[in-house]
Protein backbone atom coordinates (compact mmCIF):
# COMPACT_ATOMS: atom_id res chain seq x y z
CA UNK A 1 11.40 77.67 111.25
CA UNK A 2 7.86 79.05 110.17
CA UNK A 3 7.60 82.70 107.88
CA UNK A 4 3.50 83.46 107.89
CA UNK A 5 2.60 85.63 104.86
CA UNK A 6 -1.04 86.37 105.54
CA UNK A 7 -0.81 89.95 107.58
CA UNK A 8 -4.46 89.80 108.52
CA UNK A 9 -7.00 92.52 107.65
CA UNK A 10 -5.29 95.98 107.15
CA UNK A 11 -6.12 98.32 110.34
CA UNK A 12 -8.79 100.62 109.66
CA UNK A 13 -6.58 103.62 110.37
CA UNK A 14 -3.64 104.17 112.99
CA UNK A 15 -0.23 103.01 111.77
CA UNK A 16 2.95 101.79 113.61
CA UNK A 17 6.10 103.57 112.08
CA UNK A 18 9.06 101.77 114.12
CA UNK A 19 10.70 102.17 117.42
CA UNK A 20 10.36 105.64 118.80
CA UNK A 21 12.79 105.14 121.72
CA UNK A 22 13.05 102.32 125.03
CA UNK A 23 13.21 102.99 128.76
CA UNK A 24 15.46 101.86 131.45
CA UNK A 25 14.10 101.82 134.90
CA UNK A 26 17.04 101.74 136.75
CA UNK A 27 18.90 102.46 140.10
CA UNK A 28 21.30 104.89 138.94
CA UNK A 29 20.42 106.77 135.31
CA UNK A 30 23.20 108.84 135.41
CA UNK A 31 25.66 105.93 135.52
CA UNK A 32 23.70 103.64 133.66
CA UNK A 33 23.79 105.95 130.69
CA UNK A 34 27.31 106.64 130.57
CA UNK A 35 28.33 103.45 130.67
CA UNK A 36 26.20 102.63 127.49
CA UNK A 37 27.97 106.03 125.65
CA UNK A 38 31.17 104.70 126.63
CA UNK A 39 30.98 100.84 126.12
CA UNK A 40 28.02 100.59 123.38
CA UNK A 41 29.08 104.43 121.81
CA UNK A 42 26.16 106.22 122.70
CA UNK A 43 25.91 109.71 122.78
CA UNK A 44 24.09 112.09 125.58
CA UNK A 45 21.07 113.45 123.88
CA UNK A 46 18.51 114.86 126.76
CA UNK A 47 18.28 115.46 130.28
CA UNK A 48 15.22 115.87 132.32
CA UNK A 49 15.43 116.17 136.27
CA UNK A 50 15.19 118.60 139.10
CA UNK A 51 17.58 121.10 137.10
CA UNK A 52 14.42 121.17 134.58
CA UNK A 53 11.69 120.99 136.80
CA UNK A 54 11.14 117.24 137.05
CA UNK A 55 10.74 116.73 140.81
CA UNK A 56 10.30 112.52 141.08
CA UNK A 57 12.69 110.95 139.07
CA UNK A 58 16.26 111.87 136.84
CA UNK A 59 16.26 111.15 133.21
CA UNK A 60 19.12 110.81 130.78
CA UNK A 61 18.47 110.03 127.03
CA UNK A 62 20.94 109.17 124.95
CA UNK A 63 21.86 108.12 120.92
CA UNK A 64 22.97 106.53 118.35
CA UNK A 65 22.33 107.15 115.13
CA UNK A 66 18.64 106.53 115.19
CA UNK A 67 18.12 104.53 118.35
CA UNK A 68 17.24 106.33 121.77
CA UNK A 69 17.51 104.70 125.14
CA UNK A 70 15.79 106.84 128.11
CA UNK A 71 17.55 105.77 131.54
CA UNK A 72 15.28 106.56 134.48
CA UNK A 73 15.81 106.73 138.21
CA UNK A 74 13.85 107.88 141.03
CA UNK A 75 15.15 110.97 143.20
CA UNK A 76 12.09 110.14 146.39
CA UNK A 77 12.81 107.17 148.80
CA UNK A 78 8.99 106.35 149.03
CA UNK A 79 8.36 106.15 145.09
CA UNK A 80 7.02 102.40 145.82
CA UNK A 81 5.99 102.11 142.01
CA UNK A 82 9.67 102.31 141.11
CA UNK A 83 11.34 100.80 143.90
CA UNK A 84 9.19 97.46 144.07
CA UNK A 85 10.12 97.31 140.25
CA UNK A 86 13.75 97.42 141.03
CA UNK A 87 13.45 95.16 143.71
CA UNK A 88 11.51 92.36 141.77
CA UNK A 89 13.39 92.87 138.46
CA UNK A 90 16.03 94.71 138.85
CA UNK A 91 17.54 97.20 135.72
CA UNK A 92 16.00 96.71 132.57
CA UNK A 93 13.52 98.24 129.78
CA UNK A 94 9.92 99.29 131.61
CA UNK A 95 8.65 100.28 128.13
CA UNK A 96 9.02 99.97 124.78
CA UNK A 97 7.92 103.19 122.82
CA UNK A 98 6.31 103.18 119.01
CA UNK A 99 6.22 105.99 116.88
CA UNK A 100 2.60 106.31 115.11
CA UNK A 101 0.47 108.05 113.04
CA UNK A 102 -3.30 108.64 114.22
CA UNK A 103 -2.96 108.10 117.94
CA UNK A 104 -6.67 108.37 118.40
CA UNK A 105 -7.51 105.53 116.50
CA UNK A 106 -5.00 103.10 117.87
CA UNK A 107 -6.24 104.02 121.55
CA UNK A 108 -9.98 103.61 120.42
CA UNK A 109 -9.79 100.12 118.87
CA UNK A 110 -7.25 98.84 121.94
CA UNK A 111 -9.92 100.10 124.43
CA UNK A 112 -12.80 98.58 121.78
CA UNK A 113 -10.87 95.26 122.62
CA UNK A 114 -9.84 95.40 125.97
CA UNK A 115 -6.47 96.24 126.12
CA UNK A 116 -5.35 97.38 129.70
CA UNK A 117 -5.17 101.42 129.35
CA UNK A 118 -2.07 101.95 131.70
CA UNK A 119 -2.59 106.10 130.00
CA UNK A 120 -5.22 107.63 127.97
CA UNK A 121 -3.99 110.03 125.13
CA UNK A 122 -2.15 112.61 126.67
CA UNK A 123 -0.50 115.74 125.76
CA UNK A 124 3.25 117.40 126.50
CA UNK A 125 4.02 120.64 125.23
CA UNK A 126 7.35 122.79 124.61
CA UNK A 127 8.29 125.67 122.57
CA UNK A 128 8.87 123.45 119.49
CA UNK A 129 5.54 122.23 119.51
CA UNK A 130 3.06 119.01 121.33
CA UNK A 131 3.53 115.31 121.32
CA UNK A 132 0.86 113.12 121.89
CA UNK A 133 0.85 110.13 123.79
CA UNK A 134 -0.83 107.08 125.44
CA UNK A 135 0.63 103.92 127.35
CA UNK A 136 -0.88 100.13 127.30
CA UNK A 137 0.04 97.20 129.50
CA UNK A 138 1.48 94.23 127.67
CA UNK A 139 3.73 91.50 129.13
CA UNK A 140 4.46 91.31 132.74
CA UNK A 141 5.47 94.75 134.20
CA UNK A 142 6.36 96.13 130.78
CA UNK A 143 4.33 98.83 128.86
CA UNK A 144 3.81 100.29 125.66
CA UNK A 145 3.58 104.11 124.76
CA UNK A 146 2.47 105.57 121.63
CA UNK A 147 4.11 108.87 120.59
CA UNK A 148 2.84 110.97 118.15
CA UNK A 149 5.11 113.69 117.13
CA UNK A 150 3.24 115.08 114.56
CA UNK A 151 2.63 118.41 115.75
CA UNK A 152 6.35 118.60 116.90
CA UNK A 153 9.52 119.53 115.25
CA UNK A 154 11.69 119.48 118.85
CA UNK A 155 15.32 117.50 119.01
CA UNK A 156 13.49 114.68 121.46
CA UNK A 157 10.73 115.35 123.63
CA UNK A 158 9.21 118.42 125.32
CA UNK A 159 10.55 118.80 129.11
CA UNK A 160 13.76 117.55 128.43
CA UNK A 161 17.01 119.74 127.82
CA UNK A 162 19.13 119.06 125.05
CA UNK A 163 22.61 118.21 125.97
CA UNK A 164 25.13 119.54 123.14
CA UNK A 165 28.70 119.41 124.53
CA UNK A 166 29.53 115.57 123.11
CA UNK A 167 30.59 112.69 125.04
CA UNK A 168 34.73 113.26 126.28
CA UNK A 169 35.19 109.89 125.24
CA UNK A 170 33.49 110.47 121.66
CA UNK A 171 36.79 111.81 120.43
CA UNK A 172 38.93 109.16 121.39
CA UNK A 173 36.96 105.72 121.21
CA UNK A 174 35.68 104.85 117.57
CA UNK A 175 32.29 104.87 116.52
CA UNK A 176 29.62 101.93 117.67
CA UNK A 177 28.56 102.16 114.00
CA UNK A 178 24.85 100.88 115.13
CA UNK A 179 22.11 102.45 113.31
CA UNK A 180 18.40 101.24 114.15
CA UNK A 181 16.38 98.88 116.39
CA UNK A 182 15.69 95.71 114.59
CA UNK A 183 14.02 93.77 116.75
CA UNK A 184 13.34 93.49 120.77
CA UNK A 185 12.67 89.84 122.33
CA UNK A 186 10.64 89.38 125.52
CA UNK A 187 10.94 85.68 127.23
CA UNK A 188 7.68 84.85 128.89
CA UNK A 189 7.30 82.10 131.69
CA UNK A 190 6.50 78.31 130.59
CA UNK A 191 3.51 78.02 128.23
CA UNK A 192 2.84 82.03 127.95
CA UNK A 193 4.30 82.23 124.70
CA UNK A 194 0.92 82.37 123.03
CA UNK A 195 -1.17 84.43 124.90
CA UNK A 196 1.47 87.12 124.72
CA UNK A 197 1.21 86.85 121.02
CA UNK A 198 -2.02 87.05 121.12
CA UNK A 199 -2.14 90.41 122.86
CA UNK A 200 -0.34 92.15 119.89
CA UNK A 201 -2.88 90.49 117.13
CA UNK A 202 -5.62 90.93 119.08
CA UNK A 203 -5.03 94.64 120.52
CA UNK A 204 -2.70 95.85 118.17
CA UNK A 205 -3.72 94.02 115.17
CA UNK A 206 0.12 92.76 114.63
CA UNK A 207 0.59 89.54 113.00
CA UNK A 208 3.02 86.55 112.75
CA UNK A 209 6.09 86.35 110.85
CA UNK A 210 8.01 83.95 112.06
CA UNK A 211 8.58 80.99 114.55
CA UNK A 212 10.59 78.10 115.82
CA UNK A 213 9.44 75.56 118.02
CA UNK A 214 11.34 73.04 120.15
CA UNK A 215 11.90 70.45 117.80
CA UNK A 216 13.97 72.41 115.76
CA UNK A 217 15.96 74.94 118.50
CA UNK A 218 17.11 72.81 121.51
CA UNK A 219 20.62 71.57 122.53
CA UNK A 220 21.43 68.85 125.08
CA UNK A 221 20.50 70.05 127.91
CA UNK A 222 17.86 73.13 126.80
CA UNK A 223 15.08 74.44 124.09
CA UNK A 224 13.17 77.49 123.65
CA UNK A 225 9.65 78.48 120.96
CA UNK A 226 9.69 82.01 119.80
CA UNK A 227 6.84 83.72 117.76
CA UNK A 228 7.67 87.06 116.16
CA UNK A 229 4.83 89.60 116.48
CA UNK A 230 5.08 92.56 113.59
CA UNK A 231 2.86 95.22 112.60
CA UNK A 232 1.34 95.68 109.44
CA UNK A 233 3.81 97.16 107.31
CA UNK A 234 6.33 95.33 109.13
CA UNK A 235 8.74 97.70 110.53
CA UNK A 236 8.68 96.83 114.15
CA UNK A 237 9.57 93.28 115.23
CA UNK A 238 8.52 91.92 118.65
CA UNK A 239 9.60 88.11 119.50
CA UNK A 240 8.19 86.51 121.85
CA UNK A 241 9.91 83.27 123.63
CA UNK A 242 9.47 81.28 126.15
CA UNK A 243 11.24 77.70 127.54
CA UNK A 244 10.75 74.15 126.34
CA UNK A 245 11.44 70.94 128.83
CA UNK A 246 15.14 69.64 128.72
CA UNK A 247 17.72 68.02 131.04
CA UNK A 248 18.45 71.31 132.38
CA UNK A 249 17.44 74.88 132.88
CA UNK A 250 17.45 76.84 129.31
CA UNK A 251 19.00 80.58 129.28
CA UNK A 252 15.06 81.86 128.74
CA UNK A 253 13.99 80.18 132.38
CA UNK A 254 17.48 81.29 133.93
CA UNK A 255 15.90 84.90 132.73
CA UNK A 256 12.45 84.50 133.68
CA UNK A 257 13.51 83.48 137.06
CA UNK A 258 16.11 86.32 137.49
CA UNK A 259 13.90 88.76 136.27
CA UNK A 260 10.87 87.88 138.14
CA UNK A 261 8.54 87.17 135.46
CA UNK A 262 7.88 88.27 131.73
CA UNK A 263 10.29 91.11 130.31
CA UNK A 264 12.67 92.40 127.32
CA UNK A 265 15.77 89.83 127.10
CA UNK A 266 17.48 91.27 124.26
CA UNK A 267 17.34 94.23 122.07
CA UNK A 268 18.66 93.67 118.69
CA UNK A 269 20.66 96.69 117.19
CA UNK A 270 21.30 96.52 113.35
CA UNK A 271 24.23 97.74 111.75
CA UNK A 272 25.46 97.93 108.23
CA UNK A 273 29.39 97.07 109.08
CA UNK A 274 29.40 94.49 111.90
CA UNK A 275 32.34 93.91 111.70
CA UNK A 276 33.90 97.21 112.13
CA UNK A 277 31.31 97.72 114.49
CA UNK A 278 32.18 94.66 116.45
CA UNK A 279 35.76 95.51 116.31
CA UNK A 280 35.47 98.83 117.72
CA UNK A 281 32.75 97.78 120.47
CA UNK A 282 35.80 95.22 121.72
CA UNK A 283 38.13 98.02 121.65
CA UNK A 284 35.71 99.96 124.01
CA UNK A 285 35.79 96.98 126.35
CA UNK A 286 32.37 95.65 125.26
CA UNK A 287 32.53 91.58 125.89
CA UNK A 288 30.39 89.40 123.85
CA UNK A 289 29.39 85.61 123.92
CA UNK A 290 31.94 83.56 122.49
CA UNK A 291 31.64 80.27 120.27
CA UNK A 292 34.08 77.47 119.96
CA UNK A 293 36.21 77.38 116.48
CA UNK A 294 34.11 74.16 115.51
CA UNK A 295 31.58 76.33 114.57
CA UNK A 296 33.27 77.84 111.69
CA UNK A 297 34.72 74.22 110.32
CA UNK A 298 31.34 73.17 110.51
CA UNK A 299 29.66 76.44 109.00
CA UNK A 300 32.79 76.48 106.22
CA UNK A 301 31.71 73.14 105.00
CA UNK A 302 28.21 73.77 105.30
CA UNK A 303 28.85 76.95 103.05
CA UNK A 304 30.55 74.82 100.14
CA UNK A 305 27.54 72.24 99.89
CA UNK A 306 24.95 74.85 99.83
CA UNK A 307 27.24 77.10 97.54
CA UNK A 308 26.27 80.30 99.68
CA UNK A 309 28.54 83.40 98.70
CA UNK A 310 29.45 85.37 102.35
CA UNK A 311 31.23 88.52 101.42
CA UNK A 312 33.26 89.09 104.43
CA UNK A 313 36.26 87.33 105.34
CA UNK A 314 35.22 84.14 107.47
CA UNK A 315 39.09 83.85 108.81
CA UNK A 316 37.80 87.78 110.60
CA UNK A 317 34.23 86.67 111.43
CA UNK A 318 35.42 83.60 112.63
CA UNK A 319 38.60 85.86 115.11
CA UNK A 320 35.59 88.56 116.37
CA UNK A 321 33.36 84.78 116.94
CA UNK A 322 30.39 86.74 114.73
CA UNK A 323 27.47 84.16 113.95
CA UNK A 324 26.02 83.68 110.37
CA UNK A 325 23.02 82.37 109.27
CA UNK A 326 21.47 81.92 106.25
CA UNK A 327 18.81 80.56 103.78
CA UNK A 328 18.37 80.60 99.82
CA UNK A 329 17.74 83.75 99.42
CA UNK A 330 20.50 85.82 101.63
CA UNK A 331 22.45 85.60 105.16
CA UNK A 332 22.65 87.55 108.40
CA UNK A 333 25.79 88.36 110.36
CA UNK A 334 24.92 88.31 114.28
CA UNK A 335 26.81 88.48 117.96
CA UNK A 336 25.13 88.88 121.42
CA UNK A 337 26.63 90.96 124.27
CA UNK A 338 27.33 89.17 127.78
CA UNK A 339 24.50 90.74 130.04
CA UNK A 340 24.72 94.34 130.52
CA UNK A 341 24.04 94.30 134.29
CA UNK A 342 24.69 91.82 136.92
CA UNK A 343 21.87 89.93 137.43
CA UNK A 344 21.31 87.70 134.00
CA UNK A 345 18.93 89.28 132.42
CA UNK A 346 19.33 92.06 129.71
CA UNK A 347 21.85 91.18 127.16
CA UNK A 348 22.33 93.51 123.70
CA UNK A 349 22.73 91.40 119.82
CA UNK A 350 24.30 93.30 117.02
CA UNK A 351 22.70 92.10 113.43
CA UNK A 352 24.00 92.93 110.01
CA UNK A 353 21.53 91.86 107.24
CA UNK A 354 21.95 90.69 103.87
CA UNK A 355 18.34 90.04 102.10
CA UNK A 356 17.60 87.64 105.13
CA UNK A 357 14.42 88.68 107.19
CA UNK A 358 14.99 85.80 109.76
CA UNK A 359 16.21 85.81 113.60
CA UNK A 360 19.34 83.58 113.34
CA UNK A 361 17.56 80.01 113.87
CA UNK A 362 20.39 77.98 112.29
CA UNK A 363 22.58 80.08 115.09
CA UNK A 364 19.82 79.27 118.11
CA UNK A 365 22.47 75.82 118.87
CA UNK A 366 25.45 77.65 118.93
CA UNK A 367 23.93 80.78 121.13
CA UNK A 368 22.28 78.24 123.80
CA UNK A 369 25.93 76.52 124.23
CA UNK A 370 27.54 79.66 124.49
CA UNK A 371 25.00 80.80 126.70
CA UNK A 372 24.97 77.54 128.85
CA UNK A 373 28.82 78.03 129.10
CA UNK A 374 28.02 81.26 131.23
CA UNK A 375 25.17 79.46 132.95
CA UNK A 376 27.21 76.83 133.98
CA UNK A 377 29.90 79.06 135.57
CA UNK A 378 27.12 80.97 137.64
CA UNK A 379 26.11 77.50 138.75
CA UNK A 380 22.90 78.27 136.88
CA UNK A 381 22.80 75.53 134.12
């Protein structure tokens, strides 16, 4: 793997903060979010619809902690935006919002450059005040909006009703224990790796932080590149992959092809007890990708030459089949969902961090065999 240390010029004004919140386009919002409260231990947060005065399309928010997913489905049988999006890629994230200071200048030097202005700035206004926003085109159908909330002091967004009777399940299912977004991954098509890179340090003046190549993450029969895209101060983290040649057809062009193009594989949701987390998630049914019990003997002996200290209990790690990487400097504990819909797309990763800023390269092997396990039982490999 590569880290890059040179962030570029600092942006003359506008700043990224993190992840303000995704969206789901979807075909049913109302069952998509619940079955993310009651498998993943979200909670409801917002509704918007025709009960509110939203006359297209339904939308449920819900929460965790401080990550907010926004499910959206259209009520009209002739909304052709939305329906030839469902058709082509079926559900999955249609945008990935950031939160940001000075709006105006982000907008201005994205036009100044070329970006693709899906939205100019635009304003939404409720009793607790006005959020700002604008939306820009980046990789295949997905988009980017910019919220500025600093003239707001409302629960979520204005037009949406808060929902405060808690999930029926919240009682009686234990906690998801998942705090933030750490990172979301978008798989491009064959050789598109770099231009979609490109878009974020050229329009949004992010820079590179990391990045493998296919000479160091390939198995037998598949490979993949990834570049990670972050902003300046390095709170949001956007990688970017795409497939490398092999004997067969790697998990990232089973995606592409399945989706229909470029879009969000995997959205990475940190936690500071994965294994209670992971635990818990299994007790609300959640199933995850499973390795083979090699891994640990290999990763045990690995651990003794390079005289690594993991404070959890590998014998536990190694029964909920959690991943671990690590370098000189720290480790990261890490597990990936099985796909969260039926076509083989989407998937969910829960990360636990210890002073390691990577993505889990040393883990890239055992992930791709896992993977290709699936593949090769939906006679996709």
């Amino acid at each position: 793997m590569t880290t890059y240390t040179d962030k570029g010029p600092k942006p003359n004004g506008g700043k990224f903060l993190n992840f303000d919140h995704l969206t789901f386009w979807v075909g049913n919002a109302k069952q998509a979010a619940s079955y993310y409260c009651s498998r993943m231990g979200f909670e409801p947060l917002a509704y918007k619809g025709l009960e509110t005065g939203c006359r297209r399309e339904a939308a449920h928010a819900i929460r965790q902690n401080k990550i907010v997913f926004v499910f959206v489905s259209t009520y009209e049988p002739n909304n052709k935006e939305m329906g030839a999006h469902l058709i082509r890629h079926g559900d999955g994230v249609k945008d990935i919002a950031f939160a940001v200071e000075d709006l105006d200048t982000i907008v201005k030097r994205a036009k100044e450059r070329g970006a693709k202005i899906v939205r100019d700035i635009y304003e939404e206004s409720d009793a607790c005040g006005t959020v700002r926003f604008a939306q820009v085109q980046t990789y295949g159908d997905t988009t980017h909006t910019f919220v500025d909330r600093t003239k707001y002091k409302g629960f979520f967004l204005p037009n949406f009703r808060e929902i405060t009777v808690p999930d029926v399940l919240s009682s009686s299912l234990p906690s998801g224990k998942l705090d933030f977004i750490d990172h979301v991954v978008g798989n491009q098509p064959d050789r598109e790796m770099e231009t979609a890179a490109d878009w974020y340090e050229k329009y949004l003046m992010f820079h590179r932080f990391w990045s493998v190549d296919d000479s160091q993450i390939h198995t037998e029969y598949s490979a993949l590149r990834s570049i990670v895209m972050t902003n300046y101060e390095e709170t949001i983290k956007m990688p970017i992959n795409e497939p490398a040649p092999g004997k067969k057809k790697s998990q990232i062009q089973e995606y592409v092809d399945y989706y229909g193009g470029a879009g969000v594989q995997h959205i990475a949701l940190n936690t500071q007890d994965i294994i209670g987390s992971i635990q818990n998630l299994r007790a609300r049914g959640m199933e995850f990708l499973s390795v083979p019990d090699s891994y640990y003997d290999m990763l045990r002996e690995r651990l003794k030459n390079d005289k690594i200290n993991i404070s959890e209990d590998m014998d536990v790690l190694q029964k909920l089949k959690i991943l671990v990487d690590y370098d000189e400097n720290g480790y990261l504990l890490q597990i990936f969902t099985k796909n969260m819909q039926d076509r083989p797309t989407l998937f969910l990763e829960v990360i636990q961090r210890h002073n390691h800023n990577g993505f889990g390269a040393g883990n890239f092997k055992a992930l791709f065999e896992a993977i290709e396990i699936d593949q090769a039982a939906r006679g996709n490999l």
